[in-house]
PDB file of N, CA and C in Angstrom:
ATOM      1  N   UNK A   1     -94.753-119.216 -15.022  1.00  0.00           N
ATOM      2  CA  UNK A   1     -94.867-118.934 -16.436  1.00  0.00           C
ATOM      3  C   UNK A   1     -95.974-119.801 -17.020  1.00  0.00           C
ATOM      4  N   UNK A   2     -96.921-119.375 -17.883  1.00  0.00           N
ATOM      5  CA  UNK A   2     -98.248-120.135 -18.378  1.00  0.00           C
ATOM      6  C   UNK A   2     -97.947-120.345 -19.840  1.00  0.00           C
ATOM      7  N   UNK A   3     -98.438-121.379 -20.431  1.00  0.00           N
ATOM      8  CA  UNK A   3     -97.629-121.687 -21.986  1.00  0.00           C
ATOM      9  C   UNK A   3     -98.781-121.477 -22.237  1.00  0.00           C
ATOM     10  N   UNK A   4     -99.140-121.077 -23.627  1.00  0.00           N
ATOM     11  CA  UNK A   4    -100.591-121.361 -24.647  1.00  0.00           C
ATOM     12  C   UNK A   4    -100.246-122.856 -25.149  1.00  0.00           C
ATOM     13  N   UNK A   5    -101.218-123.522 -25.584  1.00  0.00           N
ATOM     14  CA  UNK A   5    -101.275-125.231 -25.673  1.00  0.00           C
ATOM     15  C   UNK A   5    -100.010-124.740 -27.055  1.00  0.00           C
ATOM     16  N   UNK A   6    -100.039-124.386 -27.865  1.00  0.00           N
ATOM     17  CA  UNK A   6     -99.512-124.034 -29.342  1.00  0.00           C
ATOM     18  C   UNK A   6     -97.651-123.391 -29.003  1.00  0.00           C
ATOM     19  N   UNK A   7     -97.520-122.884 -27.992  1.00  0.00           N
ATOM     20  CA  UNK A   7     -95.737-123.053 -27.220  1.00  0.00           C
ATOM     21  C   UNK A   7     -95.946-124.281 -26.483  1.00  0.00           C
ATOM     22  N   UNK A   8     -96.492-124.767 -26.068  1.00  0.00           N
ATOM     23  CA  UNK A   8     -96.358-126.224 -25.306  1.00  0.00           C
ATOM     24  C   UNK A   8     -95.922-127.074 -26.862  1.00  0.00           C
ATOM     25  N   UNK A   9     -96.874-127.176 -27.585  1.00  0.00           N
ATOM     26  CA  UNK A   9     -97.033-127.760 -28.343  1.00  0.00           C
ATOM     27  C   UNK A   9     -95.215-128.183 -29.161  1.00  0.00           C
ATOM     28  N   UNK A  10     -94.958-126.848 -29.552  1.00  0.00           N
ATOM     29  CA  UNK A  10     -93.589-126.666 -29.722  1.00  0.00           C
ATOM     30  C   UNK A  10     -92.659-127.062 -29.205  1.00  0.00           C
ATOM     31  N   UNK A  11     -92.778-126.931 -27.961  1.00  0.00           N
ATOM     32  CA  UNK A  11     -91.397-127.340 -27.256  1.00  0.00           C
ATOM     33  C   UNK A  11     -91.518-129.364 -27.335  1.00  0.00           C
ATOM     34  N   UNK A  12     -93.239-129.614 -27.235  1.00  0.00           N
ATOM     35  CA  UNK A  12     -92.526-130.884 -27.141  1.00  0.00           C
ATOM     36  C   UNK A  12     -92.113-132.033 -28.835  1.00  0.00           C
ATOM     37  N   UNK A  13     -92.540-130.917 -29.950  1.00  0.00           N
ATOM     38  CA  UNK A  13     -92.270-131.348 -30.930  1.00  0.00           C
ATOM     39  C   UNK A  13     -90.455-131.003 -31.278  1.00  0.00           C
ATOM     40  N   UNK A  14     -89.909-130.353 -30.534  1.00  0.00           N
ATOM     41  CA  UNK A  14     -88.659-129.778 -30.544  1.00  0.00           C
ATOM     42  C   UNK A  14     -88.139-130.679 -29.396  1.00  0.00           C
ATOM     43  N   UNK A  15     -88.587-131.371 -28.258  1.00  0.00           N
ATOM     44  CA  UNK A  15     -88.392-132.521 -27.887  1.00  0.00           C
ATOM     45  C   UNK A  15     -87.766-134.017 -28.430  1.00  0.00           C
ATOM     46  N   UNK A  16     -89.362-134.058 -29.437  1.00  0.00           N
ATOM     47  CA  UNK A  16     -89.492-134.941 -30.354  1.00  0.00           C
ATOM     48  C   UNK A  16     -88.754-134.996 -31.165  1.00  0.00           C
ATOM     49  N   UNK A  17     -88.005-134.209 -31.723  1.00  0.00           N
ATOM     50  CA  UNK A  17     -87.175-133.847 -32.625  1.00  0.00           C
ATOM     51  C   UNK A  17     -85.364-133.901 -31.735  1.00  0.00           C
ATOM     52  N   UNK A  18     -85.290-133.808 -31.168  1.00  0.00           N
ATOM     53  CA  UNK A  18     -84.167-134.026 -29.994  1.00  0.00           C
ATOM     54  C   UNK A  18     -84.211-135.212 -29.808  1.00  0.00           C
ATOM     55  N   UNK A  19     -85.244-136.219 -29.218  1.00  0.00           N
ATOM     56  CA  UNK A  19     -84.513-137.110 -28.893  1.00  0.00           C
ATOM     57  C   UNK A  19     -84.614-137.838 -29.839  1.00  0.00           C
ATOM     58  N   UNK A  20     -85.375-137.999 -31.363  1.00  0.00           N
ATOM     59  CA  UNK A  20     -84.963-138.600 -32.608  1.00  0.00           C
ATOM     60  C   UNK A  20     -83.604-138.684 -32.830  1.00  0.00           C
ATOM     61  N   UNK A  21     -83.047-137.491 -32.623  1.00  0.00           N
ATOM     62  CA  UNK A  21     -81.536-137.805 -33.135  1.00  0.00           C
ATOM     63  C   UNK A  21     -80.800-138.215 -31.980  1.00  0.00           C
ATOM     64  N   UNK A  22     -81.190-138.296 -31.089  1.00  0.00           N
ATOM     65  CA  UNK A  22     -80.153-139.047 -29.869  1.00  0.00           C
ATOM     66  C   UNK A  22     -79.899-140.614 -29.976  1.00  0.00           C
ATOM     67  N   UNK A  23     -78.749-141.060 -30.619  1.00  0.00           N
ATOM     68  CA  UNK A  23     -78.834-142.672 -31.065  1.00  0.00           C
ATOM     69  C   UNK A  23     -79.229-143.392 -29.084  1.00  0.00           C
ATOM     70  N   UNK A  24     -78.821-142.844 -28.637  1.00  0.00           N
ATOM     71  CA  UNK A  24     -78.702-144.150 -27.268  1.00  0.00           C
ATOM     72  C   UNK A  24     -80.191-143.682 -26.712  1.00  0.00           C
ATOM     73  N   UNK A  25     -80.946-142.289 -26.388  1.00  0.00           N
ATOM     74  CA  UNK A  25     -81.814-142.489 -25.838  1.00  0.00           C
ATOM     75  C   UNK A  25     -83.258-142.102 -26.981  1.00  0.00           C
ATOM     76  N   UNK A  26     -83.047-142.410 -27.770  1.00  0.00           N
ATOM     77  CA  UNK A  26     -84.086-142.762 -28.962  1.00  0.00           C
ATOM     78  C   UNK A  26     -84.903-144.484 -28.580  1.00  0.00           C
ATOM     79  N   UNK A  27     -83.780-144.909 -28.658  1.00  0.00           N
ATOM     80  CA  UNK A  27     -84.766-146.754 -28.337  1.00  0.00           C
ATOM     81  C   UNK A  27     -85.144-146.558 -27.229  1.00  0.00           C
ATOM     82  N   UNK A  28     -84.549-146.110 -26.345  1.00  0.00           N
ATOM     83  CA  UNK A  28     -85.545-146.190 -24.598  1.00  0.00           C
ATOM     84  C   UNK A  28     -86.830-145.518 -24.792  1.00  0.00           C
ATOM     85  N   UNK A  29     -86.929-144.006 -25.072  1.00  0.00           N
ATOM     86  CA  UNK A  29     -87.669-143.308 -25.644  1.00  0.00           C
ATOM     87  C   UNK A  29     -89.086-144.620 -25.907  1.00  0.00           C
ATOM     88  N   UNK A  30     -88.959-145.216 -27.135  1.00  0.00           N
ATOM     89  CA  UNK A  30     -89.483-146.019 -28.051  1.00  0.00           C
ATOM     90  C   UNK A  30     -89.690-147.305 -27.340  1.00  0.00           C
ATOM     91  N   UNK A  31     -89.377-147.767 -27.011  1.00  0.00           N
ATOM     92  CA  UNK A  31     -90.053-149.040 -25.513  1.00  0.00           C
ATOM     93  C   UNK A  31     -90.743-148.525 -24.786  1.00  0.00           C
ATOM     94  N   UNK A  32     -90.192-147.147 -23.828  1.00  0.00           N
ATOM     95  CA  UNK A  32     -90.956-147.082 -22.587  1.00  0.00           C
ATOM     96  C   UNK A  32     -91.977-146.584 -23.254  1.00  0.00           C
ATOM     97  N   UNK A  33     -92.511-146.419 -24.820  1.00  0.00           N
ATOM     98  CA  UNK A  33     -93.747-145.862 -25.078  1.00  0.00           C
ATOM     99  C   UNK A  33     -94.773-146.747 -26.011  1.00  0.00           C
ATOM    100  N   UNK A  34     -93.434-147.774 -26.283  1.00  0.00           N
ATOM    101  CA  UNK A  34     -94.457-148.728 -27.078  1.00  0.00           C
ATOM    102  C   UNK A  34     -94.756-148.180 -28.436  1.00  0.00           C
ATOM    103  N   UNK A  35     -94.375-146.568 -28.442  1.00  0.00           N
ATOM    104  CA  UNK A  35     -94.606-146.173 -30.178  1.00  0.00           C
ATOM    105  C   UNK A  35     -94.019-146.942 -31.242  1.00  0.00           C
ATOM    106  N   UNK A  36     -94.727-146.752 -32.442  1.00  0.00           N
ATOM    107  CA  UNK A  36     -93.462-147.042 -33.406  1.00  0.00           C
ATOM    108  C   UNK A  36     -93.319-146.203 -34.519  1.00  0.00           C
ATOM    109  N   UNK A  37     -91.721-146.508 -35.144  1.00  0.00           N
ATOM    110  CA  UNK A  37     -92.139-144.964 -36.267  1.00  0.00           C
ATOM    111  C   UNK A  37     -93.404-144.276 -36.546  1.00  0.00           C
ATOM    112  N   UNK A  38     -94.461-145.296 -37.116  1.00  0.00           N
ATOM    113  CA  UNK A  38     -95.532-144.725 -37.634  1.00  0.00           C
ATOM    114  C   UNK A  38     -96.388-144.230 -36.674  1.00  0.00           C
ATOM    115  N   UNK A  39     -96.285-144.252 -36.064  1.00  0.00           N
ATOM    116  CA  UNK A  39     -97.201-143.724 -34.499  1.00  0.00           C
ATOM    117  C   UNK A  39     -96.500-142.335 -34.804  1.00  0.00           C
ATOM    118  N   UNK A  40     -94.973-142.369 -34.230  1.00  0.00           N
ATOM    119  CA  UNK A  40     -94.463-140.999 -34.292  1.00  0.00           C
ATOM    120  C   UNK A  40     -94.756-140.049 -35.775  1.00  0.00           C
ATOM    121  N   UNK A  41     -95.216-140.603 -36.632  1.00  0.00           N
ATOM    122  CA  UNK A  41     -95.610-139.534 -37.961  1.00  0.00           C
ATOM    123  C   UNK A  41     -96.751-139.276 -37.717  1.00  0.00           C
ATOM    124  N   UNK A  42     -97.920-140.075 -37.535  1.00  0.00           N
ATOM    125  CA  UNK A  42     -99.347-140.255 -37.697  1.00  0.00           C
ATOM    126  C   UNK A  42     -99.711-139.235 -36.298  1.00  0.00           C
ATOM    127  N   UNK A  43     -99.154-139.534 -34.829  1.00  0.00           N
ATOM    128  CA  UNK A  43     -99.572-138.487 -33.701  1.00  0.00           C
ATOM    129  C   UNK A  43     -98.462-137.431 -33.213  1.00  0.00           C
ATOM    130  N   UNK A  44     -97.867-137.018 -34.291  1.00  0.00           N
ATOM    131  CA  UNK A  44     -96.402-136.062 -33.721  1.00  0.00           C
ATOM    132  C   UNK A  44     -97.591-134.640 -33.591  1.00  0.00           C
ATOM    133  N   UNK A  45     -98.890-134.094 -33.937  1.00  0.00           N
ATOM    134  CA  UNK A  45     -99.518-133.272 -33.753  1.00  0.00           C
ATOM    135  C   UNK A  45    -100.887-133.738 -33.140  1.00  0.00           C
ATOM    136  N   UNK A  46    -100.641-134.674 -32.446  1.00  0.00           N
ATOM    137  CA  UNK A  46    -101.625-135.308 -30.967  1.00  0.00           C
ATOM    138  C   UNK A  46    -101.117-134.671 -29.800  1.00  0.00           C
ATOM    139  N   UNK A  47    -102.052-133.797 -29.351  1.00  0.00           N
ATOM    140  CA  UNK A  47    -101.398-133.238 -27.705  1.00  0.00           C
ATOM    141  C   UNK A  47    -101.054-134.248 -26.479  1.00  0.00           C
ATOM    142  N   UNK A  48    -102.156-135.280 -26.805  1.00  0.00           N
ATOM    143  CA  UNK A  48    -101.707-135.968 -25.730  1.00  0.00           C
ATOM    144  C   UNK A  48    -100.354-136.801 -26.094  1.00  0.00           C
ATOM    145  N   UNK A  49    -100.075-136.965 -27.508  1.00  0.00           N
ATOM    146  CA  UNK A  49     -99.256-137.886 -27.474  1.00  0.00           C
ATOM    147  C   UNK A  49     -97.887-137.299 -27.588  1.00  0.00           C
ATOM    148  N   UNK A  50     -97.543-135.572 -27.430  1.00  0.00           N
ATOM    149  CA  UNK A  50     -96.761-135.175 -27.391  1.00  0.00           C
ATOM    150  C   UNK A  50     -96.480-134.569 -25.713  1.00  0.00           C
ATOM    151  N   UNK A  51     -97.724-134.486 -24.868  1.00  0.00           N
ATOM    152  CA  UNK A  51     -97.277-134.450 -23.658  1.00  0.00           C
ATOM    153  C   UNK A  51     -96.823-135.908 -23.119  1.00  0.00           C
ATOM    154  N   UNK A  52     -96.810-137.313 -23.591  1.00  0.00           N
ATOM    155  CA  UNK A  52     -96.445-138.560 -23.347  1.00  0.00           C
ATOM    156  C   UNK A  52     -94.794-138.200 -23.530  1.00  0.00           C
ATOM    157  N   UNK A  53     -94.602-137.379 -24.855  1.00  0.00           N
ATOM    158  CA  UNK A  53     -93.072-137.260 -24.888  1.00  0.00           C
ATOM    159  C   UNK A  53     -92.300-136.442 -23.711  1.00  0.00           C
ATOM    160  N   UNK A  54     -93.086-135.352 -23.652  1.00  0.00           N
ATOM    161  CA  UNK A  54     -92.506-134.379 -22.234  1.00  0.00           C
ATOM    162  C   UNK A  54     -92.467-135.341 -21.041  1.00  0.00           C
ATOM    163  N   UNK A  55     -93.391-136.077 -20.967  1.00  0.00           N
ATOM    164  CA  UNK A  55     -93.227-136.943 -19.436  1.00  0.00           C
ATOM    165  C   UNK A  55     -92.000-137.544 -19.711  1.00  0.00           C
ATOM    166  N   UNK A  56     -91.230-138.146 -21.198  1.00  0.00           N
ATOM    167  CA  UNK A  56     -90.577-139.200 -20.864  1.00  0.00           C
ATOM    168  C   UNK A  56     -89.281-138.159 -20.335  1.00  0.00           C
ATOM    169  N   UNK A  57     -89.413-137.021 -20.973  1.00  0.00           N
ATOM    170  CA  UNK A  57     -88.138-136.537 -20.853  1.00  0.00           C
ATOM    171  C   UNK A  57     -87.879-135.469 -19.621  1.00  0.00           C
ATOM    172  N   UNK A  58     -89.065-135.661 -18.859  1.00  0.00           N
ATOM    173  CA  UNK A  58     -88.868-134.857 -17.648  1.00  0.00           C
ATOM    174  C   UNK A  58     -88.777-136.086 -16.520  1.00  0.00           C
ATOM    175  N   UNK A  59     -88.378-137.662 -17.119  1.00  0.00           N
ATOM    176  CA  UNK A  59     -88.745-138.518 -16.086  1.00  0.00           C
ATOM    177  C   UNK A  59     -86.718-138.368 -15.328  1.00  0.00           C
ATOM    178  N   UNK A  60     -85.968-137.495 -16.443  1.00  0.00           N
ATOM    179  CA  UNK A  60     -84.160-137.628 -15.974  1.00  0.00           C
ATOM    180  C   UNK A  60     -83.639-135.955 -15.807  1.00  0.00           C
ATOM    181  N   UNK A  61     -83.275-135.838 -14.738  1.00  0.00           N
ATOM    182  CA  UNK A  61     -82.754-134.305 -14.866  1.00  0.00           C
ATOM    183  C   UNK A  61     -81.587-134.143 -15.954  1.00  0.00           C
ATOM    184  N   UNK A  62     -81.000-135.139 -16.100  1.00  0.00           N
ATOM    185  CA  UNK A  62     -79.620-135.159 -16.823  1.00  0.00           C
ATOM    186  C   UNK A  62     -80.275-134.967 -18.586  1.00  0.00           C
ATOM    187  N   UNK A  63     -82.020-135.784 -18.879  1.00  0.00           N
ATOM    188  CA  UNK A  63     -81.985-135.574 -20.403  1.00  0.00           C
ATOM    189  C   UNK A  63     -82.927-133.907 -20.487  1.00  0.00           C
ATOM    190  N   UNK A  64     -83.349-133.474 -18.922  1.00  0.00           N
ATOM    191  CA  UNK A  64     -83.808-132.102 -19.385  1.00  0.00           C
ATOM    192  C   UNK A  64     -82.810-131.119 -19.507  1.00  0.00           C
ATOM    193  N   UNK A  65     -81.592-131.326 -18.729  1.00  0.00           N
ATOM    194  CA  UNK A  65     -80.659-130.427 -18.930  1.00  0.00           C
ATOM    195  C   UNK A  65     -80.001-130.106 -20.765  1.00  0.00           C
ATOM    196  N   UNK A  66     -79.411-131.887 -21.182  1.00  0.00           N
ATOM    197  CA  UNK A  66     -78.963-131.937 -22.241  1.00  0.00           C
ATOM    198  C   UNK A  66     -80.023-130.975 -23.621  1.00  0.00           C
ATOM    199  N   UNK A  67     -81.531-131.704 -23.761  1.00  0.00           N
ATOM    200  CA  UNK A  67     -82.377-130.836 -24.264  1.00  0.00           C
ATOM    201  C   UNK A  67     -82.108-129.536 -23.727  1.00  0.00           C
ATOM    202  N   UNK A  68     -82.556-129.065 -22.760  1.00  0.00           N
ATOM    203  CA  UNK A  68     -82.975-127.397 -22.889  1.00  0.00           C
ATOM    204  C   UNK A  68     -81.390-127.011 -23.192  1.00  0.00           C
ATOM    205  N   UNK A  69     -80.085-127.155 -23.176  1.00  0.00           N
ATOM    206  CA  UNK A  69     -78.648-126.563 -23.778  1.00  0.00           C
ATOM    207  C   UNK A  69     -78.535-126.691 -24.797  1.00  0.00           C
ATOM    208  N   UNK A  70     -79.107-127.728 -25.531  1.00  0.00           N
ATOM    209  CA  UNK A  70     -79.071-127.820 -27.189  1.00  0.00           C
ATOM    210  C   UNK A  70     -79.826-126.949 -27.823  1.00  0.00           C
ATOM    211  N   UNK A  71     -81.140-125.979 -27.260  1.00  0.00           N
ATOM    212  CA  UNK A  71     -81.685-125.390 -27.532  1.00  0.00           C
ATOM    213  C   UNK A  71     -81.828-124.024 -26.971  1.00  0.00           C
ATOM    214  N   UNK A  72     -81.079-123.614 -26.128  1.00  0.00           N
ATOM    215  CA  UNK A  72     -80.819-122.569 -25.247  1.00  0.00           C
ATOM    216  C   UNK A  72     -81.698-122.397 -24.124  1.00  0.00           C
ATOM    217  N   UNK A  73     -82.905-122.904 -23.946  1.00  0.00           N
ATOM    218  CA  UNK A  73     -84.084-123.010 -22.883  1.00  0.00           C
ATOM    219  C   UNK A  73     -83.487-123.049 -21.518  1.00  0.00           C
ATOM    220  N   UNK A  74     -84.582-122.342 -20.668  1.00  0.00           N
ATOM    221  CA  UNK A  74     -83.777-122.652 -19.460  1.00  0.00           C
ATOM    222  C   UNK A  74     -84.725-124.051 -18.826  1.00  0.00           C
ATOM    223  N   UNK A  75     -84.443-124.569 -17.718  1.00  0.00           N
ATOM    224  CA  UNK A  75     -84.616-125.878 -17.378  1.00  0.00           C
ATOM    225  C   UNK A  75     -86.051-126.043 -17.571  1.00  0.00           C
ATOM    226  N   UNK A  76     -86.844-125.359 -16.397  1.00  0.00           N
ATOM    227  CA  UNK A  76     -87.907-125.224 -16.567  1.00  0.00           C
ATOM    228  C   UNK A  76     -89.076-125.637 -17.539  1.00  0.00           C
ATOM    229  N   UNK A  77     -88.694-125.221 -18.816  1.00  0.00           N
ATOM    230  CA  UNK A  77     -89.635-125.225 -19.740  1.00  0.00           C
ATOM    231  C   UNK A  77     -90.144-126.179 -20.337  1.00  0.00           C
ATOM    232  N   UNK A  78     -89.568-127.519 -20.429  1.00  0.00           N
ATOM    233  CA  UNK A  78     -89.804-128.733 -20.432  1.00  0.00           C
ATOM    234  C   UNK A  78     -91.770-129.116 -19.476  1.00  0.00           C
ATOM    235  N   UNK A  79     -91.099-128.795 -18.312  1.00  0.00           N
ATOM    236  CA  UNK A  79     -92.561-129.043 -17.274  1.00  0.00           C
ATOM    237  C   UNK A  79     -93.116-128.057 -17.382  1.00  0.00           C
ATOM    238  N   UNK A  80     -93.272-127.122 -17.742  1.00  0.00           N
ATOM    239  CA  UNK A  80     -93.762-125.770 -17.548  1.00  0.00           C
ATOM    240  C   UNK A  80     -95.133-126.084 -18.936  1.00  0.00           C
ATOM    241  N   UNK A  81     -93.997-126.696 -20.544  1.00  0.00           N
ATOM    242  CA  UNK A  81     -94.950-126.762 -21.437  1.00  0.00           C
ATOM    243  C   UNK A  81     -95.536-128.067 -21.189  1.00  0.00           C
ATOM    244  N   UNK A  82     -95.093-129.381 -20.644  1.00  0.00           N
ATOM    245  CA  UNK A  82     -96.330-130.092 -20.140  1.00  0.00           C
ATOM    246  C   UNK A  82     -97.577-129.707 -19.173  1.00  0.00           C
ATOM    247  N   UNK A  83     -97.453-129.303 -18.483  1.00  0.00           N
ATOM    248  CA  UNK A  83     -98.435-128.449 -17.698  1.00  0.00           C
ATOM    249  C   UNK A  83     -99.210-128.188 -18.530  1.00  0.00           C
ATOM    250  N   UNK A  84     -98.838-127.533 -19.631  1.00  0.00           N
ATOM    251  CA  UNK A  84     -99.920-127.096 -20.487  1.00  0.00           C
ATOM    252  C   UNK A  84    -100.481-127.972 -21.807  1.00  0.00           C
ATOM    253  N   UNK A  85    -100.037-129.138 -21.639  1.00  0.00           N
ATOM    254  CA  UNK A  85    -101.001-130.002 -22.717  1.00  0.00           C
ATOM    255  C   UNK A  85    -101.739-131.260 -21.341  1.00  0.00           C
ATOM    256  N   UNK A  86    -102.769-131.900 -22.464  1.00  0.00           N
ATOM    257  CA  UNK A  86    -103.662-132.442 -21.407  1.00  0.00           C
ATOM    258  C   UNK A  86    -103.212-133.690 -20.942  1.00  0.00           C
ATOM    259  N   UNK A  87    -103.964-133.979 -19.448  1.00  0.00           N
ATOM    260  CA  UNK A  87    -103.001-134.705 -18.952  1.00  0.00           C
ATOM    261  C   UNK A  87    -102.019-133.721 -17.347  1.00  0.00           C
ATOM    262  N   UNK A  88    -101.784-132.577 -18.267  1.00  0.00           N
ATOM    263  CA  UNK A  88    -100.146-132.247 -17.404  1.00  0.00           C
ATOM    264  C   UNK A  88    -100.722-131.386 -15.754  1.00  0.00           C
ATOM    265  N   UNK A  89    -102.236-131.255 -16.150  1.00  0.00           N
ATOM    266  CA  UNK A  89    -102.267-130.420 -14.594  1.00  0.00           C
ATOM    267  C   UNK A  89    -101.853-130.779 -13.205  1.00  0.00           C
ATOM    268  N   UNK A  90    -101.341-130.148 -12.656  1.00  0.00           N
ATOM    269  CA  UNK A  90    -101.138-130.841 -11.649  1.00  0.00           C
ATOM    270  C   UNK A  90    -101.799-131.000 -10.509  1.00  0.00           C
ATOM    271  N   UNK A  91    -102.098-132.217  -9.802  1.00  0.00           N
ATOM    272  CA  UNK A  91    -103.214-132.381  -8.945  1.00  0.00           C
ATOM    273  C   UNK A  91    -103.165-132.147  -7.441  1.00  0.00           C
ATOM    274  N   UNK A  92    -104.287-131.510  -7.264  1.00  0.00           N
ATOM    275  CA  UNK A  92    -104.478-131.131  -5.739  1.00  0.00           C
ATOM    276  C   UNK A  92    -105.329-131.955  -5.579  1.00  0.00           C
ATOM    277  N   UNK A  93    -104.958-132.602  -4.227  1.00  0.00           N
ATOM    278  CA  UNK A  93    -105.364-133.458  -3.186  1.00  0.00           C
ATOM    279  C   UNK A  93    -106.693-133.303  -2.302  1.00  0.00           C
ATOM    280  N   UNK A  94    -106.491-131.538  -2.214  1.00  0.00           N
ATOM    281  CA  UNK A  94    -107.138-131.318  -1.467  1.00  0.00           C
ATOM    282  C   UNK A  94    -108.585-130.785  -1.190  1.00  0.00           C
TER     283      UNK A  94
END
């Protein structure tokens, strides 16, 4: 499945928006990125800084599951819309 940057874009602001309200994995979120509120207002429509969010949340199968059921998505779509912001290609070796 191929996202346009603008459904990538979405899913990881609907991310962003998910794990805001998650009290326990909101602060991890927010360390392992070093953001701070104002980061999250000022680059919530930065591609790169919204594929930074897809990485964090494709780094646990357990927080892609919880996301994509809160939103009906199937698993997939998480990596599918990083792939498609920059940054997400994935690299051949060869």
């Amino acid at each position: 499945m191929q996202f346009s940057a603008d459904q990538a874009e979405t899913i990881a602001l609907q991310a962003l928006a998910w794990l805001s309200g998650n009290d326990e994995l909101f602060p991890v979120f927010m360390g392992a990125t070093g953001a701070s509120e104002d980061d999250l207002r000022s680059r919530a429509t930065d591609p790169e800084f919204l594929g930074s969010v897809l990485d964090f949340l494709t780094m646990d199968d357990s927080w892609v599951m919880e996301f994509c059921d809160s939103l009906g998505l199937s698993y997939e779509m998480p990596m599918h819309a990083r792939m498609a912001l920059p940054g997400g290609a994935q690299v051949h070796w060869t």
